[in-house]
C-alpha atoms as a PDB file:
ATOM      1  CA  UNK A   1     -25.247  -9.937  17.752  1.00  0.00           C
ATOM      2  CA  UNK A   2     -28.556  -8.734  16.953  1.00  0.00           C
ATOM      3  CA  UNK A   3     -28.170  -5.462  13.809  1.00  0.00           C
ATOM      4  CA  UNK A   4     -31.268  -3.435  13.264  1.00  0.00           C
ATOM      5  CA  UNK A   5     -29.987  -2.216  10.474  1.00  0.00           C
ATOM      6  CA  UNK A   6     -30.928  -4.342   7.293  1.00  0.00           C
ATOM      7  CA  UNK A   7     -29.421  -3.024   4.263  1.00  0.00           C
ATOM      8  CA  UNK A   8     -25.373  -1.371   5.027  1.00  0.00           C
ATOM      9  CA  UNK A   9     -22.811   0.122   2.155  1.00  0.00           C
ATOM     10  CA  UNK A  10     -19.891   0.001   4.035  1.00  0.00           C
ATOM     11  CA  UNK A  11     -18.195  -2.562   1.611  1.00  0.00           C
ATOM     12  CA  UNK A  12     -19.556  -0.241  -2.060  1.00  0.00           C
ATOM     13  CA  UNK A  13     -18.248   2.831  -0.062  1.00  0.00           C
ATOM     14  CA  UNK A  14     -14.639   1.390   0.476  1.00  0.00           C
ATOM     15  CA  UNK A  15     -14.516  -0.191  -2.447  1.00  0.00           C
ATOM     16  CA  UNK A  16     -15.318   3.688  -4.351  1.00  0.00           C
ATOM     17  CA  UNK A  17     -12.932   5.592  -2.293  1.00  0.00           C
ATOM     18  CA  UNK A  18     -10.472   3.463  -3.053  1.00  0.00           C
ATOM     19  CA  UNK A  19     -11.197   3.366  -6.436  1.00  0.00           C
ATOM     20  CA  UNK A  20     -11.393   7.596  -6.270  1.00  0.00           C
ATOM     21  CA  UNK A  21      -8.255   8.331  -3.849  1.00  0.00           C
ATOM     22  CA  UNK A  22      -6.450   5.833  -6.529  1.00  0.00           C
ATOM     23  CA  UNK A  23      -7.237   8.502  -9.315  1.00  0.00           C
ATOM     24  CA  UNK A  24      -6.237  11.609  -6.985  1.00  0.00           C
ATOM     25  CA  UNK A  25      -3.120  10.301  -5.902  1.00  0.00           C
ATOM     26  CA  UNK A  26      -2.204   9.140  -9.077  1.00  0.00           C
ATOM     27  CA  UNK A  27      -2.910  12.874 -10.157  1.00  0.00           C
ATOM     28  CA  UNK A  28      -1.094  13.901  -7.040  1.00  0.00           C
ATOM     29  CA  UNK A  29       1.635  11.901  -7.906  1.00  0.00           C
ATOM     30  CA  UNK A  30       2.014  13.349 -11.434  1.00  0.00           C
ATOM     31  CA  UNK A  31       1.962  16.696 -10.326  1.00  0.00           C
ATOM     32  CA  UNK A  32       5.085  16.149  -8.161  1.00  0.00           C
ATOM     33  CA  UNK A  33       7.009  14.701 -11.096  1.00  0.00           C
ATOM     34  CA  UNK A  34       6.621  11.042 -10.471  1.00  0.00           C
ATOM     35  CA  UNK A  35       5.049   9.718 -13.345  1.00  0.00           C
ATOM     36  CA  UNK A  36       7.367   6.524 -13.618  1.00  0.00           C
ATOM     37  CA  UNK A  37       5.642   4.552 -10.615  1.00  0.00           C
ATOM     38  CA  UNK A  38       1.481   3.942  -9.858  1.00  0.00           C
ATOM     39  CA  UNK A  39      -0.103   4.291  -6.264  1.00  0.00           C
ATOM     40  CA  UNK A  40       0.115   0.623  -6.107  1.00  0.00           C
ATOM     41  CA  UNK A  41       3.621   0.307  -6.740  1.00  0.00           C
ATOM     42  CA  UNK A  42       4.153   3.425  -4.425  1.00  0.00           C
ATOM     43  CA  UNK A  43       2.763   0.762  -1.719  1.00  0.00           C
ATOM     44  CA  UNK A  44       5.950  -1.524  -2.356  1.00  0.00           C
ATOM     45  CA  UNK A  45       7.908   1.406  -2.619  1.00  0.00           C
ATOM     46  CA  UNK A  46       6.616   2.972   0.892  1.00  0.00           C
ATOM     47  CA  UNK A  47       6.826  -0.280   2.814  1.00  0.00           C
ATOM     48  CA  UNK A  48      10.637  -0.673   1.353  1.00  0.00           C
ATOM     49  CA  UNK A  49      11.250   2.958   2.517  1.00  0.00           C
ATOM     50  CA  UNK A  50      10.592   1.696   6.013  1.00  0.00           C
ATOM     51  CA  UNK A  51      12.321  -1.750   5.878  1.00  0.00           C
ATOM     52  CA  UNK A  52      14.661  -2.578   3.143  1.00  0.00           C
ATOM     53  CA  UNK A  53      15.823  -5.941   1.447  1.00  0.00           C
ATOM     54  CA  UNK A  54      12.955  -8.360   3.035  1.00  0.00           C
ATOM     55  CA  UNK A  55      12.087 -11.568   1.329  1.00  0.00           C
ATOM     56  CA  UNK A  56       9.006 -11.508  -1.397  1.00  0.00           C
ATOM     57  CA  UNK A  57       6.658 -13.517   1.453  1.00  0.00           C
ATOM     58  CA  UNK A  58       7.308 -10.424   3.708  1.00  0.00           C
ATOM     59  CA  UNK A  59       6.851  -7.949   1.038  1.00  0.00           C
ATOM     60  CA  UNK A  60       3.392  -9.859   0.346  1.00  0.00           C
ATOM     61  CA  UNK A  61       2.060  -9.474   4.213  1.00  0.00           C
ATOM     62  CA  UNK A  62       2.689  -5.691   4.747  1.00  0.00           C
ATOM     63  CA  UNK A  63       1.818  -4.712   1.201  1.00  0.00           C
ATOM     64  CA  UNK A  64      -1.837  -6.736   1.382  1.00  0.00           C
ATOM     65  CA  UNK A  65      -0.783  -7.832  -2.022  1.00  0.00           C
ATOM     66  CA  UNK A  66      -1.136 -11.634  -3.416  1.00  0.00           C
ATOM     67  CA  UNK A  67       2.755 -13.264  -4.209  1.00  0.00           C
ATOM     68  CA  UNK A  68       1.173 -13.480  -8.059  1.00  0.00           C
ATOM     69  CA  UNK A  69       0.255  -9.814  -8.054  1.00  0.00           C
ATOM     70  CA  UNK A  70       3.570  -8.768  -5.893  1.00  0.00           C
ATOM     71  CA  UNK A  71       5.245 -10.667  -8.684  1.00  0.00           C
ATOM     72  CA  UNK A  72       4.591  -8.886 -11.873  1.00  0.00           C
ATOM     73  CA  UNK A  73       4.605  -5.817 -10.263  1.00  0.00           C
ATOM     74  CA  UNK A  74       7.916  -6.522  -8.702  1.00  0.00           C
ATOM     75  CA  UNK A  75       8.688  -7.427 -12.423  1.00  0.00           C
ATOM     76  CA  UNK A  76       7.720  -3.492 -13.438  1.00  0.00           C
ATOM     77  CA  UNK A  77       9.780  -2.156 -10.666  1.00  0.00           C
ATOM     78  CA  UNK A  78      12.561  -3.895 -11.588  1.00  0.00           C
ATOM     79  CA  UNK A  79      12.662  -2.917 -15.548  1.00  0.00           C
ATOM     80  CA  UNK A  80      11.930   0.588 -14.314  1.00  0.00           C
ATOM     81  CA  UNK A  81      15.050   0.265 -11.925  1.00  0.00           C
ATOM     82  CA  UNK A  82      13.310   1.212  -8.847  1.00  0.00           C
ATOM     83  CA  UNK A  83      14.376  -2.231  -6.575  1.00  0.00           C
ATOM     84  CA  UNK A  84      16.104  -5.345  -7.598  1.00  0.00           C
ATOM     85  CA  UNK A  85      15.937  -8.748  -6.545  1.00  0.00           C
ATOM     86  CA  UNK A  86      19.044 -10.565  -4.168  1.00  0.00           C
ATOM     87  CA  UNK A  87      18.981 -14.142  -3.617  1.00  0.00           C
ATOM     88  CA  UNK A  88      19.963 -14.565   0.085  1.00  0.00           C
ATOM     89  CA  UNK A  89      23.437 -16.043   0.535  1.00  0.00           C
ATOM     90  CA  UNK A  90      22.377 -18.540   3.124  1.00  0.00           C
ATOM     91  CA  UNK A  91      19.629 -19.952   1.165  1.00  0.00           C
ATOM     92  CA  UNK A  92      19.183 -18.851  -2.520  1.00  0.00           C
ATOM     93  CA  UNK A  93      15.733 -20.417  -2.754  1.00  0.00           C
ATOM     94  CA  UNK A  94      14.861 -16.899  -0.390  1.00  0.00           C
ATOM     95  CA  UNK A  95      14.441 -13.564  -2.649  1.00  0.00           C
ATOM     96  CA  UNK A  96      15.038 -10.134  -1.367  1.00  0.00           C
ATOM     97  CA  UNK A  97      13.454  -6.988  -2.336  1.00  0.00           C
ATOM     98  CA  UNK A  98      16.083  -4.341  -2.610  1.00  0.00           C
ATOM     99  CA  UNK A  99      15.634  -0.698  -3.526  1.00  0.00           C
ATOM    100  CA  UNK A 100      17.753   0.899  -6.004  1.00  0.00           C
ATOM    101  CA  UNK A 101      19.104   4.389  -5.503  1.00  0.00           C
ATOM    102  CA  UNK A 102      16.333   5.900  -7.858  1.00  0.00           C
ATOM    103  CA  UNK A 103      14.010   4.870  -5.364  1.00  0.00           C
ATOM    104  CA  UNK A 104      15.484   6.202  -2.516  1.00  0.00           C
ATOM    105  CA  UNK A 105      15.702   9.606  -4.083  1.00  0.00           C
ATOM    106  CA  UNK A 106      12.235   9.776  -4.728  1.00  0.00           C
ATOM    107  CA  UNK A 107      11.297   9.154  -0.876  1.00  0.00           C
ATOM    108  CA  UNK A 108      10.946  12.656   0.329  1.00  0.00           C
ATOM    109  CA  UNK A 109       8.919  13.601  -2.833  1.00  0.00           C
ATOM    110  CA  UNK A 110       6.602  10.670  -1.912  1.00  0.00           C
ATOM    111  CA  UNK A 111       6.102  11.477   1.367  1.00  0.00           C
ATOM    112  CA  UNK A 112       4.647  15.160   0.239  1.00  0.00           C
ATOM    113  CA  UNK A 113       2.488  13.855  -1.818  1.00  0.00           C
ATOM    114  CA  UNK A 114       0.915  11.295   0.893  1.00  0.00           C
ATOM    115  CA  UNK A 115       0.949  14.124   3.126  1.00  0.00           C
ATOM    116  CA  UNK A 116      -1.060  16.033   0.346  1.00  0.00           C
ATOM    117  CA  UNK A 117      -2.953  12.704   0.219  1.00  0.00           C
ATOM    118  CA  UNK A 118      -3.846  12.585   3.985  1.00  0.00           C
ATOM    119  CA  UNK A 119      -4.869  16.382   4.171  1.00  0.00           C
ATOM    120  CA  UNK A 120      -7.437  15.383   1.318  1.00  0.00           C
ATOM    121  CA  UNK A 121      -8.641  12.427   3.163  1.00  0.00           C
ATOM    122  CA  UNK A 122      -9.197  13.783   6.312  1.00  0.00           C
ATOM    123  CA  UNK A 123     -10.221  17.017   5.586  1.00  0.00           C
ATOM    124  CA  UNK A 124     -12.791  18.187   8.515  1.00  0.00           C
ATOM    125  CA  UNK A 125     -12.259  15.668  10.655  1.00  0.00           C
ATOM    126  CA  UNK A 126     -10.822  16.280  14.178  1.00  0.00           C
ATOM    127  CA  UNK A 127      -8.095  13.371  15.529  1.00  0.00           C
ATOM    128  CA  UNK A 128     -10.963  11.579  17.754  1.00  0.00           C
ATOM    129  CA  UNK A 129     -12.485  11.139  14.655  1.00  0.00           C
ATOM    130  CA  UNK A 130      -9.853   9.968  12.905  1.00  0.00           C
ATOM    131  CA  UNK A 131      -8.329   7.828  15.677  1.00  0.00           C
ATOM    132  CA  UNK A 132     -11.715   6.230  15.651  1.00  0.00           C
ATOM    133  CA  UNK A 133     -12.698   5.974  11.956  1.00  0.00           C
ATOM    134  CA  UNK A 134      -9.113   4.224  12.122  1.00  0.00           C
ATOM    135  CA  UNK A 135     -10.008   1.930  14.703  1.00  0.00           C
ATOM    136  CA  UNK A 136     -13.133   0.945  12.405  1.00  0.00           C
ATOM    137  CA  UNK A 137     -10.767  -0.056   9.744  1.00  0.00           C
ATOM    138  CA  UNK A 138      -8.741  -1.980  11.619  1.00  0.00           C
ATOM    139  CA  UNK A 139     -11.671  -4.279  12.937  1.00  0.00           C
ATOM    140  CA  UNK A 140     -12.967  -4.318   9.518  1.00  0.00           C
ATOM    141  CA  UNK A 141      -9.404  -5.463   8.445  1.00  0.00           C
ATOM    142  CA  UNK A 142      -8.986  -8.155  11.321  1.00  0.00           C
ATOM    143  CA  UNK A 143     -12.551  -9.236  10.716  1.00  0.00           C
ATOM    144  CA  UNK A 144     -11.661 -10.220   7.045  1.00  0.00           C
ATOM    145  CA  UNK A 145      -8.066 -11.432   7.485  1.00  0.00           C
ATOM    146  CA  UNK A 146      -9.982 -13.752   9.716  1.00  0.00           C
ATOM    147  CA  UNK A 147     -12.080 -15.375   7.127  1.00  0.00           C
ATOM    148  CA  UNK A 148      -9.093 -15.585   4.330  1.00  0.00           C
ATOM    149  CA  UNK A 149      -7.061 -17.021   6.773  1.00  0.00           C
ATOM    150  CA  UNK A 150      -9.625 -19.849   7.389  1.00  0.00           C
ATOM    151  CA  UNK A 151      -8.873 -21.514   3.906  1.00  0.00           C
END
């Protein structure tokens, strides 16, 4: 494919918002009283939310996260009693991710604030625009889970 275009920012621009909606939900967060968990560990916690007590490697693939970063993080949630690891009874060698009650009670509060979240992000956009903007991502997102797959 032939670009005209020589010189793009798509990657610097991603990389900023996320670095900027990281600070504003973290704000966000704060503001609705839940100050004991980041917005990265909200990620673990959000994917649990939908699927419960799945194994680490799992965890890993729907989080984005490396198993080293998943780790100590998983180490944090633990202390903080937000999930707990299970060793599966038909082969111990397999972890499970569990979430503790205090996690489940925060749920609903967490889904304000990425509601709050999404009304910030999308602010003046109309759903074509977001249904395609989101359609960008994803080939961005294939495109590069392509090449680290390739190893």
């Amino acid at each position: 494919m032939v670009r005209l275009i020589s010189k793009t920012n798509g990657g610097f621009l991603i990389s900023k918002i996320k670095q900027i909606q990281g600070r504003v939900f973290g704000k966000l967060l704060t503001e609705h009283g839940i100050d004991q968990i980041n917005g990265a560990q909200g990620r673990i916690l959000f994917v649990l939310w939908n699927d419960d007590h799945i194994p680490i490697g799992e965890l890993s693939g729907k989080t984005g996260l490396a198993k080293t970063t998943l780790t100590s993080m998983l180490d944090r949630l633990e202390s903080s009693g937000h999930v707990k690891r299970e060793y599966d009874s038909s082969d111990r060698r397999k972890v499970m991710i569990r979430l503790t009650e205090t996690a489940a009670q925060m749920k609903s509060r967490y889904e304000k604030v990425s509601a709050q979240m999404n009304d910030i992000f999308y602010e003046g956009f109309d759903d074509r625009e977001i249904s395609a903007f989101e359609e960008n991502l994803m080939r961005i997102l294939n495109n590069l889970s392509k090449k680290e797959n390739l190893k």
